[in-house]
Structure formats: structure tokens, C-alpha cells
C-alpha atoms as a PDB file:
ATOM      1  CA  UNK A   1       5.752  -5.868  -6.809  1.00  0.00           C
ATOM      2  CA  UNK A   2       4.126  -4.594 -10.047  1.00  0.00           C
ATOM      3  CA  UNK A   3       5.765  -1.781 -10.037  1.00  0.00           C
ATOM      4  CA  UNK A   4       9.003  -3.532 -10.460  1.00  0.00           C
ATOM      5  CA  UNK A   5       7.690  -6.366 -13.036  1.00  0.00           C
ATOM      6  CA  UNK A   6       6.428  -3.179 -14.845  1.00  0.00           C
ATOM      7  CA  UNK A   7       9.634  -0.971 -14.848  1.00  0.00           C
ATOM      8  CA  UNK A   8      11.760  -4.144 -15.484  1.00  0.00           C
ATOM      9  CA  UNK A   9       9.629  -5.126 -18.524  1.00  0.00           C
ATOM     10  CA  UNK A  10       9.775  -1.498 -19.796  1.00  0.00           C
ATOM     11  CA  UNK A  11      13.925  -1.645 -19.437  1.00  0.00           C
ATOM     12  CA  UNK A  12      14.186  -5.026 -21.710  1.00  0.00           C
ATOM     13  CA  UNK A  13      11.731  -3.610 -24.339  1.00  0.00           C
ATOM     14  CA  UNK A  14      14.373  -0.467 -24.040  1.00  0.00           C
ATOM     15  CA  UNK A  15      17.281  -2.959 -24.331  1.00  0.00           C
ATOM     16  CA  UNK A  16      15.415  -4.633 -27.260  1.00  0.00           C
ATOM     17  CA  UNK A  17      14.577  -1.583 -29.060  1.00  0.00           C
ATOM     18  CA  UNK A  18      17.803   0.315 -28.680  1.00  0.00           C
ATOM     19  CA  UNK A  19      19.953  -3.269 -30.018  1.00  0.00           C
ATOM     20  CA  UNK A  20      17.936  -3.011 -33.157  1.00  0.00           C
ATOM     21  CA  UNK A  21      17.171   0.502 -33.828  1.00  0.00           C
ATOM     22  CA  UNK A  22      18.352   3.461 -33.380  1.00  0.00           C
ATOM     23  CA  UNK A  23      19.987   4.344 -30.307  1.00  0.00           C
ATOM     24  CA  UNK A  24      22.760   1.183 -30.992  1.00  0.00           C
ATOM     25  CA  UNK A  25      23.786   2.020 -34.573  1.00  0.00           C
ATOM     26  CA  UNK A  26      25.176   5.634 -35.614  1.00  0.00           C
ATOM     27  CA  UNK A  27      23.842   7.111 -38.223  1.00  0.00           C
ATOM     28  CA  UNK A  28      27.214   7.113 -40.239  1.00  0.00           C
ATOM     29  CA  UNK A  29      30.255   5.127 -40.072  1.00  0.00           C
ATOM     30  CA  UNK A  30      33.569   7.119 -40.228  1.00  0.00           C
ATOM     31  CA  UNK A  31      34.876   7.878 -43.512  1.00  0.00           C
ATOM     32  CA  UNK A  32      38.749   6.554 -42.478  1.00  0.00           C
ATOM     33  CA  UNK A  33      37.569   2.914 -41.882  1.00  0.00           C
ATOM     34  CA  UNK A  34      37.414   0.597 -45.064  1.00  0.00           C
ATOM     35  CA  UNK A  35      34.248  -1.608 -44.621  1.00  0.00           C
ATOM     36  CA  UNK A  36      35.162  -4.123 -46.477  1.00  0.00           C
ATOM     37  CA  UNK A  37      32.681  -6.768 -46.724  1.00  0.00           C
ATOM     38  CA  UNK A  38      29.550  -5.060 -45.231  1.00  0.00           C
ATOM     39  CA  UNK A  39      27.061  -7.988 -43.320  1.00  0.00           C
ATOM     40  CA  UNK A  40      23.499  -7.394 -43.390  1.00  0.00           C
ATOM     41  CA  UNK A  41      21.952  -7.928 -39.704  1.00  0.00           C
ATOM     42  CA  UNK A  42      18.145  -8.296 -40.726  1.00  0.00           C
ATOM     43  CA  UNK A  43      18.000 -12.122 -40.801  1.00  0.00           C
ATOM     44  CA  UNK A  44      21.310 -12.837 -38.365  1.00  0.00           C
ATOM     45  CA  UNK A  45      21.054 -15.219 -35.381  1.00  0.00           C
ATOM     46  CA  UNK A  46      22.465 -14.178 -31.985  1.00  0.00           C
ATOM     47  CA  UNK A  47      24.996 -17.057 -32.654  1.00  0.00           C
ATOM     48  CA  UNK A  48      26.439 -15.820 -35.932  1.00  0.00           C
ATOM     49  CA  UNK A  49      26.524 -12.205 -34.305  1.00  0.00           C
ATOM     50  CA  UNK A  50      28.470 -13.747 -31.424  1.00  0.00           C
ATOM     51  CA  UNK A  51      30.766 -15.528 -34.264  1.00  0.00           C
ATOM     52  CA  UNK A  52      31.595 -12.306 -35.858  1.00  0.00           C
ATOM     53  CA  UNK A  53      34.932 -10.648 -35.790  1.00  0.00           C
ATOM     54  CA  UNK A  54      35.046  -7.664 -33.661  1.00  0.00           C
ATOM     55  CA  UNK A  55      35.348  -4.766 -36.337  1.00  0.00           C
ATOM     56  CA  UNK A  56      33.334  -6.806 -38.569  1.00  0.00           C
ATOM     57  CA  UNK A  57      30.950  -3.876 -40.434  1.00  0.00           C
ATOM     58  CA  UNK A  58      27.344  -4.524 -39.920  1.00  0.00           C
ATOM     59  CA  UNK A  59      23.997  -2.907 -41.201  1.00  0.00           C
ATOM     60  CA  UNK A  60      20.630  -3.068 -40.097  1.00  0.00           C
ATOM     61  CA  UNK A  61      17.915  -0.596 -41.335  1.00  0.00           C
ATOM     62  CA  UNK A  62      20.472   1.093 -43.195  1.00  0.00           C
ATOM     63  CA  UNK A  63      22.598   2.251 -40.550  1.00  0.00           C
ATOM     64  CA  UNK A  64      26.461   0.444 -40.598  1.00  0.00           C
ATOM     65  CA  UNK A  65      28.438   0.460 -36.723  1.00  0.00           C
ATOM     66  CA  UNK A  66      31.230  -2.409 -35.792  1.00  0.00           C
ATOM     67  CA  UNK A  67      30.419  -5.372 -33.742  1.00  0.00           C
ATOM     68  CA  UNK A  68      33.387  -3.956 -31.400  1.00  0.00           C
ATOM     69  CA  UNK A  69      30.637  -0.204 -31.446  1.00  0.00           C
ATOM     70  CA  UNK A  70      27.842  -2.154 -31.314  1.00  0.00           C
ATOM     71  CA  UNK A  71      28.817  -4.463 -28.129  1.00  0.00           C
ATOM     72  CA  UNK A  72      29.813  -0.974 -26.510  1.00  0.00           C
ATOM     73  CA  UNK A  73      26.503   0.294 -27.147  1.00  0.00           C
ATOM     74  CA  UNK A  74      24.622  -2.226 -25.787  1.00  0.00           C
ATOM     75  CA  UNK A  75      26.913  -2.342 -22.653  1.00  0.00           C
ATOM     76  CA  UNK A  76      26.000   0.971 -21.840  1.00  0.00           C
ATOM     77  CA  UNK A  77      22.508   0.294 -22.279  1.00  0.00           C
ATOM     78  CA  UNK A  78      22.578  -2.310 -19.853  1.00  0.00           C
ATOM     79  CA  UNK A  79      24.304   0.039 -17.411  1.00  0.00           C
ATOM     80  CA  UNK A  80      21.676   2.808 -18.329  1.00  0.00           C
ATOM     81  CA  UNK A  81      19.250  -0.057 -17.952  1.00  0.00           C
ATOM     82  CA  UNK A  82      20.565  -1.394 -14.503  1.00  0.00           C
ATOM     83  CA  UNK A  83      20.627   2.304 -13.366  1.00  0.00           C
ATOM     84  CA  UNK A  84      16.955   3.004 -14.304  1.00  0.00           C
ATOM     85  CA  UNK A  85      16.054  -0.248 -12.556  1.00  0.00           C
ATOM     86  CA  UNK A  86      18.194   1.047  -9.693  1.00  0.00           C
ATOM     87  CA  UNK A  87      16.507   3.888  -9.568  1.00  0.00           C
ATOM     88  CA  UNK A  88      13.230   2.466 -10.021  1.00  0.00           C
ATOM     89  CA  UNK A  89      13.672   0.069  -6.793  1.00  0.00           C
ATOM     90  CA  UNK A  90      14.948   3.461  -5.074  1.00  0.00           C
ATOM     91  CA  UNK A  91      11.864   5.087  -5.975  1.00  0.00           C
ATOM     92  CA  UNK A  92       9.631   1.644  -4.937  1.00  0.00           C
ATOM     93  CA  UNK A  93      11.409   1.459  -1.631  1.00  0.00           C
ATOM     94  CA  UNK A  94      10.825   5.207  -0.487  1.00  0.00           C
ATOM     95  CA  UNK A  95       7.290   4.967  -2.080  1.00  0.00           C
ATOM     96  CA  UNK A  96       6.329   2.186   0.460  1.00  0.00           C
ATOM     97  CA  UNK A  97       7.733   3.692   3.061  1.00  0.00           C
ATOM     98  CA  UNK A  98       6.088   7.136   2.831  1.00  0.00           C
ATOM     99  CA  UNK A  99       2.928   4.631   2.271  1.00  0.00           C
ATOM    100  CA  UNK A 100       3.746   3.226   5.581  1.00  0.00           C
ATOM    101  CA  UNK A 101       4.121   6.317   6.939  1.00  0.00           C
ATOM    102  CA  UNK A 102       0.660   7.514   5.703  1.00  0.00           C
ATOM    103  CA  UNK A 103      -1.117   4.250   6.427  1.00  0.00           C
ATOM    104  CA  UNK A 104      -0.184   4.441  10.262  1.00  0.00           C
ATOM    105  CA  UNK A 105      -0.569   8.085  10.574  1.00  0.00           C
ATOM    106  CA  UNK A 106      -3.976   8.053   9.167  1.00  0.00           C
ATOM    107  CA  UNK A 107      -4.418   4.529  11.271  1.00  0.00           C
ATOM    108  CA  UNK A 108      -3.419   6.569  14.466  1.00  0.00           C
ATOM    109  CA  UNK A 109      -6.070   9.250  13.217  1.00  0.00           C
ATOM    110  CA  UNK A 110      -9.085   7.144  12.796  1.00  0.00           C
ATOM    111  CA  UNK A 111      -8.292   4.948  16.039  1.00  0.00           C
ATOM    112  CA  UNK A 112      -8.586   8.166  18.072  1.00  0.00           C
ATOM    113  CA  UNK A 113     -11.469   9.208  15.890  1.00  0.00           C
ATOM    114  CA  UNK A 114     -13.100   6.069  16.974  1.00  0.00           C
ATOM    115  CA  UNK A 115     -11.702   6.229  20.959  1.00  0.00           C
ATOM    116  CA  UNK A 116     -13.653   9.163  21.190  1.00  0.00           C
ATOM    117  CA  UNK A 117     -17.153   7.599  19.479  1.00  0.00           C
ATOM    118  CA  UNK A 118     -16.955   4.756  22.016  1.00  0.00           C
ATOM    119  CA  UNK A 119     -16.008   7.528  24.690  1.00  0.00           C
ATOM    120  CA  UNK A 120     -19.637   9.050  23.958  1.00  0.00           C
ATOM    121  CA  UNK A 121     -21.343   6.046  23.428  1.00  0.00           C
ATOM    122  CA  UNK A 122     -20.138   4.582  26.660  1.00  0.00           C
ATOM    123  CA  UNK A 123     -21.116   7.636  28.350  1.00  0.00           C
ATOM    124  CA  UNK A 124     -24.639   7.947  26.782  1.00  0.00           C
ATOM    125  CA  UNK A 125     -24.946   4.229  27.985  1.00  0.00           C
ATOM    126  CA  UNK A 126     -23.976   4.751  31.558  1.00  0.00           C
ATOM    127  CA  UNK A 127     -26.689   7.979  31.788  1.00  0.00           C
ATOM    128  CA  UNK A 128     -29.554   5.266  29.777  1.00  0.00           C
ATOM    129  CA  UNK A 129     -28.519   2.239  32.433  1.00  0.00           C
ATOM    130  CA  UNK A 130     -28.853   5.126  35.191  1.00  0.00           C
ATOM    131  CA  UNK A 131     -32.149   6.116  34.306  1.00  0.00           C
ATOM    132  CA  UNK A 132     -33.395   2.815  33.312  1.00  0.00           C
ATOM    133  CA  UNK A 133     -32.521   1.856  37.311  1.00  0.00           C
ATOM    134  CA  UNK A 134     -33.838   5.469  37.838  1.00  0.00           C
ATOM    135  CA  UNK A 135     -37.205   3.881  36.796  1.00  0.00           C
ATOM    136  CA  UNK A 136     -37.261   0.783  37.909  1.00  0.00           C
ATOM    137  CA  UNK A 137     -36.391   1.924  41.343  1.00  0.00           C
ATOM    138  CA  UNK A 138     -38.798   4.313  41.221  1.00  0.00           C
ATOM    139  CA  UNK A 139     -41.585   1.864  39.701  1.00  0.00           C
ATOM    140  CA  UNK A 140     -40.562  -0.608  42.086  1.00  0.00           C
ATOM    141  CA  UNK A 141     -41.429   1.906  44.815  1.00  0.00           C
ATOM    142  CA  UNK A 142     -44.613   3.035  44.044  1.00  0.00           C
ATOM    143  CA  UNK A 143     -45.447  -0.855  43.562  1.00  0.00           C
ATOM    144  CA  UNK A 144     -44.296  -1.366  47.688  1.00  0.00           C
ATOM    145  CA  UNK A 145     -46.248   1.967  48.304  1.00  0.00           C
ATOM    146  CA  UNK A 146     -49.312   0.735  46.918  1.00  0.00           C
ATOM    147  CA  UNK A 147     -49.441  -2.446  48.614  1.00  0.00           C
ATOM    148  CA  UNK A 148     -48.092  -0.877  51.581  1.00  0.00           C
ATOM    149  CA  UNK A 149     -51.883   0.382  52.806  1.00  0.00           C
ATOM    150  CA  UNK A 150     -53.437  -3.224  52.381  1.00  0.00           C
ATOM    151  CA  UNK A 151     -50.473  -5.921  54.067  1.00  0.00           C
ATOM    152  CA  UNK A 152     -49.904  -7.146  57.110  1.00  0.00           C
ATOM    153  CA  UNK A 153     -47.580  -5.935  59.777  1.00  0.00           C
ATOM    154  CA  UNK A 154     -44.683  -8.478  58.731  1.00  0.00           C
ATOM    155  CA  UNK A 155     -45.029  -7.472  54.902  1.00  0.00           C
ATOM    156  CA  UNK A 156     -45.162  -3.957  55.771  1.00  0.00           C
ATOM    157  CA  UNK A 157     -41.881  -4.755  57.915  1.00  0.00           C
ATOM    158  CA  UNK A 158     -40.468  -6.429  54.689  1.00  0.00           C
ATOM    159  CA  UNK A 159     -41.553  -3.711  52.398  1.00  0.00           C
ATOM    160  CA  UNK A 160     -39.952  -0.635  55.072  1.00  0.00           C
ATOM    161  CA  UNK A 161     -36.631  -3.154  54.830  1.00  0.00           C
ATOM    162  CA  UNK A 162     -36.884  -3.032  51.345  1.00  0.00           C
ATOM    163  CA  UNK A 163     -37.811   0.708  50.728  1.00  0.00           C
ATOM    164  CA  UNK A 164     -34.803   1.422  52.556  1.00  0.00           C
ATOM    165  CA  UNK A 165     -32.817  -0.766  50.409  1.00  0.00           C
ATOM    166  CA  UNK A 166     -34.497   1.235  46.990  1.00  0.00           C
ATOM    167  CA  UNK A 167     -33.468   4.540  48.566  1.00  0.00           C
ATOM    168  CA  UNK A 168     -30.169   3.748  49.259  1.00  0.00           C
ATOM    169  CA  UNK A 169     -29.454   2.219  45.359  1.00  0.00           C
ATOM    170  CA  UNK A 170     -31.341   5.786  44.372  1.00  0.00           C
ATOM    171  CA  UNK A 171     -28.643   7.391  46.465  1.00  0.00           C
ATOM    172  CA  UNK A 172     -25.882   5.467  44.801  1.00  0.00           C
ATOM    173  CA  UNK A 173     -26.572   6.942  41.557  1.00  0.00           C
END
């Protein structure tokens, strides 16, 4: 959006420059054409240029062109103007576009950089939860094992019920 607020400013300062200066008036006036009466531009309005005859002789910054060559002038740089702004909104439109392209091909990138983090990290979780049951089955155990020698004969029925149970969740993993 800038971009275009930017380039349009830069054509009207263009348009501006080129009415006043240089690129509107010739630098000489044909030698067949009789002036006449020769009208200054420095201090005109837009209305008495409007009002103006159209081979009415004009001079600004000592340069003399018709109204009918200066109208012409500024016609084409408002065509040269609308083309550069064409242009510009060509160049705007195929600029987001490649940006679009860019953004999602670098989004694809970093989304399958970041699959395969979580990949790992999932995978370095499973093998922690498997030895953190590891232990605790194994802690659990030697827990029964100790109190195994000192219970009665219903615990110790409990704690062989139970032992079988720890070796079959060892198994599992």
C-alpha cells in the first residue's frame, strides 16, 4: 500500500514539475508563428490559463510554447504518468505474489523443520516415560521383595499376585 501512495506521489510531483519546467515548454518557439502579444505565466491562475485562447503564446522561465502545445504536453504526461503508475501496480502485484510465494515456501520449510523437532522430542519422551516406569517397576519390586521375607502367607499371596502383575508391565515395554 506504500508502495503505491509512494509511486503515485512521485508521478504528481512529475506532473507538477514537468507543467512548470522544462519538459512542458520547448526551448524555442518556431520562427513562422507571429507571437503576438506574449503572456507571462509566473503569476497566472489555473482559471485564467483555462480562459486563454488556444494558440495564445505563453512564457514561463523564459521558455514561450502555445496553450494548444502546452495542453498536448501535459496530456502526454498524464499518459506517461498513468503508464508509470500502471506499471508500478504491475510491478506491486507480481512483487506480492512472489512474496507469497516465498512466505509459504519458507512456511512449508520451517513447519517440517519443526515436524521433525517434535518427532525427536516425542521420541526422547517415550524412551524417558519408559525408563521412568523402567524404575519404578523395578523399585517397586525390590520394595515387595524386601517385605516379602517378613509377611504373612496372605501378603506374600498378594505380593506373588502383584509381582506377576510388575513383570508382565516390564514385559510390555
Amino acid at each position: 500500500m506504500f508502495l503505491k501512495v509512494r509511486t503515485v506521489f512521485i508521478i504528481i510531483i512529475i506532473l507538477v514539475l514537468g507543467l512548470f519546467g522544462q519538459i512542458i515548454l520547448p526551448s524555442s518557439v518556431p520562427a513562422q508563428r507571429d507571437p503576438g502579444r506574449i503572456i507571462k505565466a509566473d503569476k497566472m491562475t489555473r482559471e485564467q490559463f483555462q480562459a486563454l485562447p488556444e494558440d495564445q503564446v505563453i512564457e514561463f522561465k523564459g521558455k514561450k510554447a502555445t496553450k494548444r502545445e502546452i495542453l498536448a504536453r501535459m496530456r502526454q504526461m498524464e499518459e506517461l504518468g498513468k503508464k508509470a503508475s500502471l506499471k508500478a501496480n504491475e510491478a506491486t502485484i507480481k512483487a506480492q505474489a512472489k512474496f507469497k510465494e516465498y512466505h509459504a515456501q519458507f512456511l512449508k520449510r520451517e513447519k517440517a523443520k519443526l515436524d521433525a523437532e517434535n518427532a525427536k522430542v516425542k521420541a526422547k519422551l517415550a524412551s524417558l516415560r519408559k525408563a521412568w516406569l523402567r524404575d519404578a517397576i523395578q523399585e517397586e519390586a525390590a520394595q515387595l521383595l524386601s517385605r516379602y521375607k517378613t509377611a504373612s502367607p496372605i501378603e506374600k499371596r498378594q505380593m506373588d499376585k502383584r509381582a506377576d502383575e510388575l513383570l508382565h508391565q516390564l514385559q510390555q515395554l
